[in-house]
PDB file of N, CA and C in Angstrom:
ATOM      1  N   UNK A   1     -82.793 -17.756 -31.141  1.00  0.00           N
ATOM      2  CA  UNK A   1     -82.420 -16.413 -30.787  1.00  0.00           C
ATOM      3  C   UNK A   1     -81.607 -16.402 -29.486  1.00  0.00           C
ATOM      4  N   UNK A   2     -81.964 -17.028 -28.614  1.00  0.00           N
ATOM      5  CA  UNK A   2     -81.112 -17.294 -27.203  1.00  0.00           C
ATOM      6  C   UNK A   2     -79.821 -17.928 -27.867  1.00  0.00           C
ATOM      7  N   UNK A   3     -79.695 -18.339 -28.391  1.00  0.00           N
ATOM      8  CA  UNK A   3     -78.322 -19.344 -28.740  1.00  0.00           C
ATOM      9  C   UNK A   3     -77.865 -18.182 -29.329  1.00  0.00           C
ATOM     10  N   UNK A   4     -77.572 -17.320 -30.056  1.00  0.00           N
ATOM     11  CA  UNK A   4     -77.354 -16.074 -30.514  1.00  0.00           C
ATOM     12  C   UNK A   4     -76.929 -14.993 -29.487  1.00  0.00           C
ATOM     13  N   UNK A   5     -78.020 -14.866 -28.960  1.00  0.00           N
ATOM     14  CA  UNK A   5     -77.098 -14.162 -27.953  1.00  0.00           C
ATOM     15  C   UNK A   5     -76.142 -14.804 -26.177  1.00  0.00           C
ATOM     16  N   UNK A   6     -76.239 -15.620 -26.448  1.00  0.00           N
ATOM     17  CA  UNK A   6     -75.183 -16.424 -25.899  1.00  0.00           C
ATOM     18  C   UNK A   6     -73.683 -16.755 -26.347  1.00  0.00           C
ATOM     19  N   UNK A   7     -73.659 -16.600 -27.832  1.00  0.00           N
ATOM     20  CA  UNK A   7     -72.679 -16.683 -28.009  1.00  0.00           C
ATOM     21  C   UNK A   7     -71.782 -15.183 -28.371  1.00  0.00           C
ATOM     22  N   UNK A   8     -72.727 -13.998 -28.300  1.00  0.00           N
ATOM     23  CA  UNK A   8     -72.637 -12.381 -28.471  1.00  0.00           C
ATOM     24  C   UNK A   8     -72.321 -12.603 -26.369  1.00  0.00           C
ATOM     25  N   UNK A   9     -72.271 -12.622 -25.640  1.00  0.00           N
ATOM     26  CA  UNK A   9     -71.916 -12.300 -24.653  1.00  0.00           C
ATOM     27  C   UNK A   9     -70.770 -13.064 -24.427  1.00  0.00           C
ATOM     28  N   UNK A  10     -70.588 -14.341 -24.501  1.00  0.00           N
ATOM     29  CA  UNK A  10     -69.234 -15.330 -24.410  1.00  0.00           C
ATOM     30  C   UNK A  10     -68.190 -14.354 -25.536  1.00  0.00           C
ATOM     31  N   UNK A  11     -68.334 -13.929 -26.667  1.00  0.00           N
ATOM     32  CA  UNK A  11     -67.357 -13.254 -28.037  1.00  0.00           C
ATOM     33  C   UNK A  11     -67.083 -11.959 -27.074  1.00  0.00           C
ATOM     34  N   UNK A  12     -68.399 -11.080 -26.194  1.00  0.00           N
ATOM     35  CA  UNK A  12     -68.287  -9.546 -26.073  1.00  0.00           C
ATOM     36  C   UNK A  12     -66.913  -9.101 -24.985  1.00  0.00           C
ATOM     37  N   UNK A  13     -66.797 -10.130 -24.098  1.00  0.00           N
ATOM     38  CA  UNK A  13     -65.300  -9.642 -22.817  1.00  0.00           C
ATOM     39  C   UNK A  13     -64.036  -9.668 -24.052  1.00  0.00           C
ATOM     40  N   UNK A  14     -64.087 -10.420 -24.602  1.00  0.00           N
ATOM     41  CA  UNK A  14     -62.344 -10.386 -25.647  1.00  0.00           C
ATOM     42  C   UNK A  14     -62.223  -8.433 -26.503  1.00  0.00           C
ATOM     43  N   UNK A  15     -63.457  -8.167 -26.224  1.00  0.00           N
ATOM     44  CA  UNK A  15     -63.206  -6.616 -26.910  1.00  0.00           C
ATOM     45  C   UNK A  15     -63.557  -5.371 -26.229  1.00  0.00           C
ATOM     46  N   UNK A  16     -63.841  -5.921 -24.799  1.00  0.00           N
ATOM     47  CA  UNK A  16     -63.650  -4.918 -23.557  1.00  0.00           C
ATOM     48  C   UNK A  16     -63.221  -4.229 -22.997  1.00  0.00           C
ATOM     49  N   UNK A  17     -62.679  -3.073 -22.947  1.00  0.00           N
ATOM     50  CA  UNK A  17     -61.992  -2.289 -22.379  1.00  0.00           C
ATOM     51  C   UNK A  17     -61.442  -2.050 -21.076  1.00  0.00           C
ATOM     52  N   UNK A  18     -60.608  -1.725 -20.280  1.00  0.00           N
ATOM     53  CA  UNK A  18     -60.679  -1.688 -18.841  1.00  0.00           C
ATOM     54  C   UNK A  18     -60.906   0.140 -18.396  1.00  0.00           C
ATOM     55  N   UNK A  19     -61.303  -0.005 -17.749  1.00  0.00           N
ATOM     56  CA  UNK A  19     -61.586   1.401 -17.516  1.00  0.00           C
ATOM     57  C   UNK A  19     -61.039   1.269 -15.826  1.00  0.00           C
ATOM     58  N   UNK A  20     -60.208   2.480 -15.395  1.00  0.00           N
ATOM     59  CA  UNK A  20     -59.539   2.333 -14.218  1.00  0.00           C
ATOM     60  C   UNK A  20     -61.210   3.100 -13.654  1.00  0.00           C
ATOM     61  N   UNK A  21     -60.891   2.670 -12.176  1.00  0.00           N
ATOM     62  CA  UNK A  21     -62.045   2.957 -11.025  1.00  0.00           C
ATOM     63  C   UNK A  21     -61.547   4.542  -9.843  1.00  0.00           C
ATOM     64  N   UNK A  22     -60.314   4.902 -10.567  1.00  0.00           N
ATOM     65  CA  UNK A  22     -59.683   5.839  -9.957  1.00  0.00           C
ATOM     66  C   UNK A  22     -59.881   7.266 -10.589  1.00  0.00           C
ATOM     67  N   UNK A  23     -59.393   8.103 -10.169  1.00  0.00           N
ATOM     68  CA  UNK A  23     -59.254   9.678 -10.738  1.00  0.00           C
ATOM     69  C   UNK A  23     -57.746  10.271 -10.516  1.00  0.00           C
ATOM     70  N   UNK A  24     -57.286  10.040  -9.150  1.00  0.00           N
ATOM     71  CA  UNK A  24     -56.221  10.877  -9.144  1.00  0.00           C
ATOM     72  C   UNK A  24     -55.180   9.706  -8.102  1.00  0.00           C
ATOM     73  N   UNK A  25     -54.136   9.642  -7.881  1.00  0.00           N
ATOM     74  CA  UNK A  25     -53.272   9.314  -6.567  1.00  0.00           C
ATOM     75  C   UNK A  25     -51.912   9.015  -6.918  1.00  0.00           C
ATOM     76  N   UNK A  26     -51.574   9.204  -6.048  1.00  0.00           N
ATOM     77  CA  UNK A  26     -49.992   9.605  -4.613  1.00  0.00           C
ATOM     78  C   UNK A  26     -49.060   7.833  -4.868  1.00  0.00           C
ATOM     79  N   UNK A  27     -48.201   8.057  -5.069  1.00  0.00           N
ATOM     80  CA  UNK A  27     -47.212   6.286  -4.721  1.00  0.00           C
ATOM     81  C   UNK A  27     -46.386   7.157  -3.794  1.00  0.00           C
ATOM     82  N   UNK A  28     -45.789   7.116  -2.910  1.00  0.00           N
ATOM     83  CA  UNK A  28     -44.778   7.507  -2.269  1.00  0.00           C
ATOM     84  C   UNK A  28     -43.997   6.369  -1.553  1.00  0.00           C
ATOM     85  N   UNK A  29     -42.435   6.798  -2.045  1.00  0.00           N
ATOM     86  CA  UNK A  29     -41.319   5.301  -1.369  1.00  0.00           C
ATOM     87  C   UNK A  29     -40.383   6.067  -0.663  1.00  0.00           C
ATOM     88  N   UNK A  30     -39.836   5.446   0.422  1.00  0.00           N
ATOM     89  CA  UNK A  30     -38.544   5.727   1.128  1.00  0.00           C
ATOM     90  C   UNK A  30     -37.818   4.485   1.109  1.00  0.00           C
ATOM     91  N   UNK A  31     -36.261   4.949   0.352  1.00  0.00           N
ATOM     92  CA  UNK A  31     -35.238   3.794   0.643  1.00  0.00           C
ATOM     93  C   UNK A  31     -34.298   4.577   1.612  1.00  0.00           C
ATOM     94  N   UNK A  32     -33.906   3.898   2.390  1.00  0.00           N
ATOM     95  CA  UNK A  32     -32.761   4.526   3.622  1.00  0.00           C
ATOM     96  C   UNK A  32     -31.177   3.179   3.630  1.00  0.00           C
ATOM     97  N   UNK A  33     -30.420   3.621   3.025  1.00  0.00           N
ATOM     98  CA  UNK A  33     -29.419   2.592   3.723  1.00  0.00           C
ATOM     99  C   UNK A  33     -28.554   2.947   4.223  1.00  0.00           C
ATOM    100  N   UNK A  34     -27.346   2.378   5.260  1.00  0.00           N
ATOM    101  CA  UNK A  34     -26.514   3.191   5.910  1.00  0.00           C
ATOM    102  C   UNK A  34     -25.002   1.373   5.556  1.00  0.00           C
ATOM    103  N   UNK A  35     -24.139   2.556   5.593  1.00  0.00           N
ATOM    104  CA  UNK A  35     -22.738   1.887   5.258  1.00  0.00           C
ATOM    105  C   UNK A  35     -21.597   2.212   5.907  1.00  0.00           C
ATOM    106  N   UNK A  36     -20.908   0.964   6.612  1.00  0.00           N
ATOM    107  CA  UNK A  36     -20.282   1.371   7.141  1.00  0.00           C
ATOM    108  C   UNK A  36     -18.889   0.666   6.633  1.00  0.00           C
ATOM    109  N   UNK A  37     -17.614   1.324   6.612  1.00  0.00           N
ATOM    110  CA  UNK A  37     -16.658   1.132   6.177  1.00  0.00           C
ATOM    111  C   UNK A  37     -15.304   1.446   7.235  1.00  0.00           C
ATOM    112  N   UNK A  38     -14.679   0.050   7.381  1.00  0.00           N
ATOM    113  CA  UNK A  38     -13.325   0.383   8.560  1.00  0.00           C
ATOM    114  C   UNK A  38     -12.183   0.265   7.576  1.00  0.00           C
ATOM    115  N   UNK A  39     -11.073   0.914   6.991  1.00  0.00           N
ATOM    116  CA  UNK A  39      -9.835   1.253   7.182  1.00  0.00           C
ATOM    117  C   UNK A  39      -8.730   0.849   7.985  1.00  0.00           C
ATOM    118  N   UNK A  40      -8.024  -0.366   7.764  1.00  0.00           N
ATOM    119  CA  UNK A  40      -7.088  -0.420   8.269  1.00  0.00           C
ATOM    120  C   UNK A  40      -5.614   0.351   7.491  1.00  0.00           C
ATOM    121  N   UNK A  41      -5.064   1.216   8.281  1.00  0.00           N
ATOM    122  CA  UNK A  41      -4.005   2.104   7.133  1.00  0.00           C
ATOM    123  C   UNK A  41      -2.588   1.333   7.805  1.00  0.00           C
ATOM    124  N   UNK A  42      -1.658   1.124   7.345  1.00  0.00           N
ATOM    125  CA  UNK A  42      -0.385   0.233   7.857  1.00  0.00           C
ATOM    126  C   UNK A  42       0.925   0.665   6.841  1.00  0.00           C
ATOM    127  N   UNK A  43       1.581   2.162   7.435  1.00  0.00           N
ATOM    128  CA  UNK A  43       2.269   2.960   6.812  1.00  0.00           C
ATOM    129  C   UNK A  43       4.010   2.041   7.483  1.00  0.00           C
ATOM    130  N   UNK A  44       4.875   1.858   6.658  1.00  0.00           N
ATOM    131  CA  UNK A  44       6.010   1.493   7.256  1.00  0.00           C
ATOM    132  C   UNK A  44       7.359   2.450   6.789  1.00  0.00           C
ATOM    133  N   UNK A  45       7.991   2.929   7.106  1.00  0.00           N
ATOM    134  CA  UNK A  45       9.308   3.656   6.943  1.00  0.00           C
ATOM    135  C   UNK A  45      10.423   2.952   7.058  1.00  0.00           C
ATOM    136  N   UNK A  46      11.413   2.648   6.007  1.00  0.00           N
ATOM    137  CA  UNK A  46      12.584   2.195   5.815  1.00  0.00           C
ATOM    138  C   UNK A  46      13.331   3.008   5.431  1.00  0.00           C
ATOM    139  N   UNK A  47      14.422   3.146   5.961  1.00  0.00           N
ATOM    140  CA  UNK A  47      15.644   3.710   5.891  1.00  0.00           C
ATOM    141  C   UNK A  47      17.052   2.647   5.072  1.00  0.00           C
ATOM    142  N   UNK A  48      17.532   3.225   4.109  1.00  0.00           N
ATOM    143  CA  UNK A  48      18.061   2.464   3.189  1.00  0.00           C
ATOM    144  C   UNK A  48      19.687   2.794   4.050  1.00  0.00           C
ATOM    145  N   UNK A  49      19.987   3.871   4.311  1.00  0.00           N
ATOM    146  CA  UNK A  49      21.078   4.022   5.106  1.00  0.00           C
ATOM    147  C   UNK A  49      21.170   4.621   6.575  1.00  0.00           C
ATOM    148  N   UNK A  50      22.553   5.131   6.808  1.00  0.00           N
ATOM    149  CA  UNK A  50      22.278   5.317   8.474  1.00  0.00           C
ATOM    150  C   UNK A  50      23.247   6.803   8.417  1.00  0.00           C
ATOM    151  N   UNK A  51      22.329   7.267   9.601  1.00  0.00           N
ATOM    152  CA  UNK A  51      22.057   8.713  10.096  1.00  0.00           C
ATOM    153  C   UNK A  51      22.936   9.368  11.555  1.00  0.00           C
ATOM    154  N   UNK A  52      24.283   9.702  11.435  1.00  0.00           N
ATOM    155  CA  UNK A  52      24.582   9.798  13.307  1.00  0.00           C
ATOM    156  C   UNK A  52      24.721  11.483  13.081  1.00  0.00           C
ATOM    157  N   UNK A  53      24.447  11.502  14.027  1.00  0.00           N
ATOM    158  CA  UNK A  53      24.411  12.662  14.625  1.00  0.00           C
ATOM    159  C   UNK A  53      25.320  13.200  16.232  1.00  0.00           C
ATOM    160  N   UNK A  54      25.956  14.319  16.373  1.00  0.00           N
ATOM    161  CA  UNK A  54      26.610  14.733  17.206  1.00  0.00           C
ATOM    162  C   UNK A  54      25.911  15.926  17.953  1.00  0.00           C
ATOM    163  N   UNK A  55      25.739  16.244  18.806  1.00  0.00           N
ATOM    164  CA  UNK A  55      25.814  17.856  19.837  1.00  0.00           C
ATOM    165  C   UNK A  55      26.055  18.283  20.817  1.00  0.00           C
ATOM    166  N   UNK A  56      26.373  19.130  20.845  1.00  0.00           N
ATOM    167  CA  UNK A  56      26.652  19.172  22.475  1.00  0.00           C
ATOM    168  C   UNK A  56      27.010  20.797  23.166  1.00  0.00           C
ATOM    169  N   UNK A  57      27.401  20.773  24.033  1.00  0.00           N
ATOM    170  CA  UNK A  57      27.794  22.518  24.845  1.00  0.00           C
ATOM    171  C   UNK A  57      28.932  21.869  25.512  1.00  0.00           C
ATOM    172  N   UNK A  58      30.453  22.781  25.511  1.00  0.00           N
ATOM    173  CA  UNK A  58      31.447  22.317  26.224  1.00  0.00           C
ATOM    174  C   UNK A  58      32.074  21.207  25.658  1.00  0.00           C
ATOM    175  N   UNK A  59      31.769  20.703  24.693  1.00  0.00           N
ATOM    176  CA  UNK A  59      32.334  19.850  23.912  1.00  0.00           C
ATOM    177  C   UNK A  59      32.860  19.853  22.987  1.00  0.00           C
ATOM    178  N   UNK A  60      34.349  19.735  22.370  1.00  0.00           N
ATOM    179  CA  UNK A  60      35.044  19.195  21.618  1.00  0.00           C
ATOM    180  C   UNK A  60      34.813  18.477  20.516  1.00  0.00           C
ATOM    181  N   UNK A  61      33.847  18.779  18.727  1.00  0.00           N
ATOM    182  CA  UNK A  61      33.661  17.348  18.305  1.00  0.00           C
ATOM    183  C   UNK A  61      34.810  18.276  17.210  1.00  0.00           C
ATOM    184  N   UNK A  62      35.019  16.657  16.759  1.00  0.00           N
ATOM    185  CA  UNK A  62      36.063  16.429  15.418  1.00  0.00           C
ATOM    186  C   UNK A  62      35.423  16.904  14.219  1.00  0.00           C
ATOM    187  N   UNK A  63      36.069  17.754  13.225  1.00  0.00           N
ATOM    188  CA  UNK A  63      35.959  17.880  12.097  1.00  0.00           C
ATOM    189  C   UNK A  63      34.740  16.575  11.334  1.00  0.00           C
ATOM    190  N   UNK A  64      35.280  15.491  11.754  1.00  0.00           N
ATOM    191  CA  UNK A  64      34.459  14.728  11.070  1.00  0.00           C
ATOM    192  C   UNK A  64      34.199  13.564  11.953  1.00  0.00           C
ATOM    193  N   UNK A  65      33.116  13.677  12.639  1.00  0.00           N
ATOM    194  CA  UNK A  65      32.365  12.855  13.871  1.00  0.00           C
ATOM    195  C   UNK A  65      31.849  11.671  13.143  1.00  0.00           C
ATOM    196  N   UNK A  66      32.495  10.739  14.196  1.00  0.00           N
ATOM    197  CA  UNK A  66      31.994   8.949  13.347  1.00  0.00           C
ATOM    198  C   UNK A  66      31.999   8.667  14.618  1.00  0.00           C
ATOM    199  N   UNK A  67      31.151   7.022  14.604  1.00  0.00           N
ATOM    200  CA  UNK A  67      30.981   6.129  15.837  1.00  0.00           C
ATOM    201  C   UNK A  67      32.092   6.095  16.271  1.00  0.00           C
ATOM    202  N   UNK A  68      32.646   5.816  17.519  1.00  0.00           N
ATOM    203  CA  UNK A  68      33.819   5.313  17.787  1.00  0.00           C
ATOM    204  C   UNK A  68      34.625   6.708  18.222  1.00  0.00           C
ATOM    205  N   UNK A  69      34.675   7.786  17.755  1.00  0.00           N
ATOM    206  CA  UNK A  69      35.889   9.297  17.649  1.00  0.00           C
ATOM    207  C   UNK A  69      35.527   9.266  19.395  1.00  0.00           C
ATOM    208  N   UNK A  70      37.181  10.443  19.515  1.00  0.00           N
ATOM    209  CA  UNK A  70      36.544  10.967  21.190  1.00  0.00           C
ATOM    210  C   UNK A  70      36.177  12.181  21.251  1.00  0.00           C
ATOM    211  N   UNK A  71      35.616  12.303  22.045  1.00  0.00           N
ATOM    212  CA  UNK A  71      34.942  13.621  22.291  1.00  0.00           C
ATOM    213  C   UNK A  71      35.451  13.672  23.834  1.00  0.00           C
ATOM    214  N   UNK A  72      35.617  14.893  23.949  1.00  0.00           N
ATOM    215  CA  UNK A  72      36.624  15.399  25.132  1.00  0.00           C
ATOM    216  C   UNK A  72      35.652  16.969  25.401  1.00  0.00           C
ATOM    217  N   UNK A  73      36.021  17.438  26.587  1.00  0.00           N
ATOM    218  CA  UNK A  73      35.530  18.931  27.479  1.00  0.00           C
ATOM    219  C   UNK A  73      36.541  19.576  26.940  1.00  0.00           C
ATOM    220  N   UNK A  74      35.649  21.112  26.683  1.00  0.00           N
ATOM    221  CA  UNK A  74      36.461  22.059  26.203  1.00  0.00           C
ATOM    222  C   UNK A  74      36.951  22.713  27.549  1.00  0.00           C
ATOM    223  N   UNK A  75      36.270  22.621  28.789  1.00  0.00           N
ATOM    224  CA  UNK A  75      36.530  23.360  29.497  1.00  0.00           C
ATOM    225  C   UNK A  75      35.999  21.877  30.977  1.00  0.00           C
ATOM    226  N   UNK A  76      36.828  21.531  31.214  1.00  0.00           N
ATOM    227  CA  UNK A  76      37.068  19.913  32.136  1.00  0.00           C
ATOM    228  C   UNK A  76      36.332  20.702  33.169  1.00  0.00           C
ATOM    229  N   UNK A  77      35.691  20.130  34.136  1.00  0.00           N
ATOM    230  CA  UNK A  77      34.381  20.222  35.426  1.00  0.00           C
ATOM    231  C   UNK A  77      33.346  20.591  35.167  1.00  0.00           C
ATOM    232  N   UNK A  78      33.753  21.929  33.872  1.00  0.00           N
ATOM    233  CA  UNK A  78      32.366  22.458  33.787  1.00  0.00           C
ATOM    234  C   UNK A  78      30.783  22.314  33.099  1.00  0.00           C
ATOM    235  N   UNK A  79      30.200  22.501  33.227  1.00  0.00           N
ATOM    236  CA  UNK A  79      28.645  21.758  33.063  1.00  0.00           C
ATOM    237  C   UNK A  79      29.164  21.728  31.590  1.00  0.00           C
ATOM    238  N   UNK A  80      28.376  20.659  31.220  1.00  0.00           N
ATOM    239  CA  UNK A  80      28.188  20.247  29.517  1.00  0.00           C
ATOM    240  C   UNK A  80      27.054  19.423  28.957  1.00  0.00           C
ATOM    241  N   UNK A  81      26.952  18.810  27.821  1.00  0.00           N
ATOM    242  CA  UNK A  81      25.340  18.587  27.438  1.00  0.00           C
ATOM    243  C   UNK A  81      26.497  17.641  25.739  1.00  0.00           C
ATOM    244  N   UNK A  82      25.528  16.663  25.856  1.00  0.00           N
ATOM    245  CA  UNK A  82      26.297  15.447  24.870  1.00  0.00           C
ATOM    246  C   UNK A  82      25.418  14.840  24.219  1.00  0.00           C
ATOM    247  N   UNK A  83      25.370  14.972  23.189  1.00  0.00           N
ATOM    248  CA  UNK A  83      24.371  13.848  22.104  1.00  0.00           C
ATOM    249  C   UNK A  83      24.877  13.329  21.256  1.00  0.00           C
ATOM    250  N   UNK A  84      24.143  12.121  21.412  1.00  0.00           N
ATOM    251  CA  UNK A  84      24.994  11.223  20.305  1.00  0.00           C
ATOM    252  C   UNK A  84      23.993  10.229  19.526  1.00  0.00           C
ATOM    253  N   UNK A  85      23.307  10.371  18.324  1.00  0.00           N
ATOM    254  CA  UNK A  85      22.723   9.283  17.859  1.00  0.00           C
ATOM    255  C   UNK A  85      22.996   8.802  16.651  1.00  0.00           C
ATOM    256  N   UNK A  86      22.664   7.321  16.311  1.00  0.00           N
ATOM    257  CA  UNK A  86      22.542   6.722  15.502  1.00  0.00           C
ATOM    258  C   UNK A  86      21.743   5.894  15.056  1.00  0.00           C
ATOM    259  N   UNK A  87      20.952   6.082  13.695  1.00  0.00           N
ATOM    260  CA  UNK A  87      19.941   5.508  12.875  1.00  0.00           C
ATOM    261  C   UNK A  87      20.946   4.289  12.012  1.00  0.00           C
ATOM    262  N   UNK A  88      20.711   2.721  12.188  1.00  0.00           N
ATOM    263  CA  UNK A  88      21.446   2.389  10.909  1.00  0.00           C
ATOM    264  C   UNK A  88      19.715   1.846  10.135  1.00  0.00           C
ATOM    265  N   UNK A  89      20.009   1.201   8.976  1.00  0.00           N
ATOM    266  CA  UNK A  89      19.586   0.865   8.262  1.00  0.00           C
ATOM    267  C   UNK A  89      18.395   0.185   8.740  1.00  0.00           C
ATOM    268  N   UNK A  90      16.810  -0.285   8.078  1.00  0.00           N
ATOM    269  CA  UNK A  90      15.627  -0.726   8.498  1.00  0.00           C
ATOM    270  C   UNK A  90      14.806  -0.364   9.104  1.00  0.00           C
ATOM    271  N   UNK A  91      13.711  -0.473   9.291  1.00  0.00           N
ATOM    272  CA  UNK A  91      12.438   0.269  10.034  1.00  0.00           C
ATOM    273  C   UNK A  91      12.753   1.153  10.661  1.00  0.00           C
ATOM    274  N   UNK A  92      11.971   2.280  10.010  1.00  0.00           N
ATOM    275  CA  UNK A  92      12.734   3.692  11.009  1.00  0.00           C
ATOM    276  C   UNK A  92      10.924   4.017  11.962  1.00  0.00           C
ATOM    277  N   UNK A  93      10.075   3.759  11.176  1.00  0.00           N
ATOM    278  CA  UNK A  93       8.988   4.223  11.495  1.00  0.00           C
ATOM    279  C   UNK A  93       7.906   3.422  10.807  1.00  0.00           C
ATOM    280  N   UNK A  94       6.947   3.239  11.917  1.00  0.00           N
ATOM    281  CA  UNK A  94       5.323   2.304  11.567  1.00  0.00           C
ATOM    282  C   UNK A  94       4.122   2.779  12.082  1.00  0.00           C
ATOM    283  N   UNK A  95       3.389   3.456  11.200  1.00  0.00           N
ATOM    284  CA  UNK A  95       2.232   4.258  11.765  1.00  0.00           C
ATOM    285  C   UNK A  95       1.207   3.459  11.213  1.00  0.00           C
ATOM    286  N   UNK A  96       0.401   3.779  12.047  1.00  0.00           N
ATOM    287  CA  UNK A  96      -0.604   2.690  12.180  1.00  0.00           C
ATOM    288  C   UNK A  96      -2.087   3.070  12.238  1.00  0.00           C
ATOM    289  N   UNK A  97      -3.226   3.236  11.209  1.00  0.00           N
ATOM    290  CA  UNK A  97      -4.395   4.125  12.031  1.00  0.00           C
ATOM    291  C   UNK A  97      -5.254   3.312  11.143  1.00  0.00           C
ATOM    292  N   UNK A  98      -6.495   3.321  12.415  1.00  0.00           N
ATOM    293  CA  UNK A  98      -7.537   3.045  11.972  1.00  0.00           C
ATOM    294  C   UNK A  98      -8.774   3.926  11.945  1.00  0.00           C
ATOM    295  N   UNK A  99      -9.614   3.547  10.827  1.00  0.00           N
ATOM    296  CA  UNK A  99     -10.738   4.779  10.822  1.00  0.00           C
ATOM    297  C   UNK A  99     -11.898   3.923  10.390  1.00  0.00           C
ATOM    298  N   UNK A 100     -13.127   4.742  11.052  1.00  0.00           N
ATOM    299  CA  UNK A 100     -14.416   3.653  10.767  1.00  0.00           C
ATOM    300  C   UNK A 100     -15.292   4.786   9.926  1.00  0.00           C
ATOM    301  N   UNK A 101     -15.565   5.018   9.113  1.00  0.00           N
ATOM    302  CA  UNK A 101     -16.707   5.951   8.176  1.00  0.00           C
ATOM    303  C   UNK A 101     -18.055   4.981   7.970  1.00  0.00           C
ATOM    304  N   UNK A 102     -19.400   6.006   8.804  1.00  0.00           N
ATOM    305  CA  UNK A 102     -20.355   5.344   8.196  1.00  0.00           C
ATOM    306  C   UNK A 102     -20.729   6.292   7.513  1.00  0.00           C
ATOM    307  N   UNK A 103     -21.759   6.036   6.165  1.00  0.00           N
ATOM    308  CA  UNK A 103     -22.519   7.098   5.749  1.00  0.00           C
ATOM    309  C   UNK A 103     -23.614   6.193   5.576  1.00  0.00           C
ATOM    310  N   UNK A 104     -24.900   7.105   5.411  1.00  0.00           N
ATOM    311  CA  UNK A 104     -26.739   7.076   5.430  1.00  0.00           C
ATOM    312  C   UNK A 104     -27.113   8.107   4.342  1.00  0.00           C
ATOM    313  N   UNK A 105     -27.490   7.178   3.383  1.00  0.00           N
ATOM    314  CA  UNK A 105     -28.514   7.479   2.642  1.00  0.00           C
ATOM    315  C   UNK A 105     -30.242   7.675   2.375  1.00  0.00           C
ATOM    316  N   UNK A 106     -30.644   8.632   2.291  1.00  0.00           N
ATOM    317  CA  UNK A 106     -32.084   8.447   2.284  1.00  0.00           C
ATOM    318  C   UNK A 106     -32.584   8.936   0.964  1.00  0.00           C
ATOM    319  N   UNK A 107     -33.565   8.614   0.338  1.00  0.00           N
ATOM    320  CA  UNK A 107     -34.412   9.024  -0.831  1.00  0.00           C
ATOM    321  C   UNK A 107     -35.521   8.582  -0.554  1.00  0.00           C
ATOM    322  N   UNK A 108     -36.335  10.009  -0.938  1.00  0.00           N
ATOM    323  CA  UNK A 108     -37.956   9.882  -0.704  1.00  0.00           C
ATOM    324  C   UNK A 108     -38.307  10.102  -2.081  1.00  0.00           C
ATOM    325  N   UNK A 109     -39.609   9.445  -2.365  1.00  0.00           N
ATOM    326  CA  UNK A 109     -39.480   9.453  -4.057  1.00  0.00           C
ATOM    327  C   UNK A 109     -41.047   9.898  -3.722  1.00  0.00           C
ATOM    328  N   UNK A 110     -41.830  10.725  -4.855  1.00  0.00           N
ATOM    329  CA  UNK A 110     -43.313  11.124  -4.611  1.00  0.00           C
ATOM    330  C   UNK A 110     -43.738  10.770  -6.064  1.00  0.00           C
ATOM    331  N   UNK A 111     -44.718  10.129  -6.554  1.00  0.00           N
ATOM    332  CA  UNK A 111     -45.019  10.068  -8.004  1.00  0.00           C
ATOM    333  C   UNK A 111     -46.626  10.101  -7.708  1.00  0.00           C
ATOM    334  N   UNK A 112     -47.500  11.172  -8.801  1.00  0.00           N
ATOM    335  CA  UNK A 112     -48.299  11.590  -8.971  1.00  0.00           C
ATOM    336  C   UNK A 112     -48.951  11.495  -9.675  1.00  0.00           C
ATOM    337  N   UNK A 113     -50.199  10.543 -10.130  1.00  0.00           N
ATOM    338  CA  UNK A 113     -50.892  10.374 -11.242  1.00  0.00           C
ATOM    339  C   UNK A 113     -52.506  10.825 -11.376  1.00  0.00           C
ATOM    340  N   UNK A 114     -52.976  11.060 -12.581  1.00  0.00           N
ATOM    341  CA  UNK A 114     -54.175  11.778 -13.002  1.00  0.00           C
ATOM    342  C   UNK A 114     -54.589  10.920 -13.720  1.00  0.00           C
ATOM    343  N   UNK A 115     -55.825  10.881 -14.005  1.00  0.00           N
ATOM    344  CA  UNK A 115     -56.607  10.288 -15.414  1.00  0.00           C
ATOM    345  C   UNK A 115     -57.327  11.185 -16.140  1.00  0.00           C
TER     346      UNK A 115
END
């Protein structure tokens, strides 16, 4: 009879149940990450041709102003004002910016269980 039930207790755990020791509870997680991101921006401007320009007060320009023309006083001693530029061809302009963006993330997570 002992040998009998020895081998009824060794057979009885394989058909055991688990029964949790709890009733109710809480998991709660926080993930936080933060990112940071730099931008280098490297804008270049080319000019395929070239740009002159004339102006002035008291001045004389030609019908059709090129490098080189003369420009003469409309009125000789008296005050006057003269511009003269020229753009030729290649890099007209190079802008340049840098920017640093961080952003932060957070998530709080709550999970709630019953039995």
């Amino acid at each position: 009879m002992k040998f009998a039930l020895v081998l009824f207790l060794i057979a009885s755990p394989a058909a055991a149940s688990v029964v949790p020791s709890f009733t109710t509870g809480t998991v709660t997680s926080r993930t936080e990450s933060i990112q940071t991101v730099t931008e280098n921006i490297i804008q270049t401007d080319l000019q395929t041709g070239f740009t002159y320009t004339v102006s002035g007060t008291n001045i004389r320009i030609p019908s059709n102003p090129q490098i080189g023309a003369t420009y003469t006083q409309i009125n000789p001693g008296a005050a006057f004002q003269f511009s003269e530029t020229y753009f030729g061809p290649g890099v007209s302009r190079v802008t340049e910016i840098e920017r640093t963006t961080t952003t932060t993330s957070v998530t709080d997570s709550l999970s709630v269980f019953t039995q």
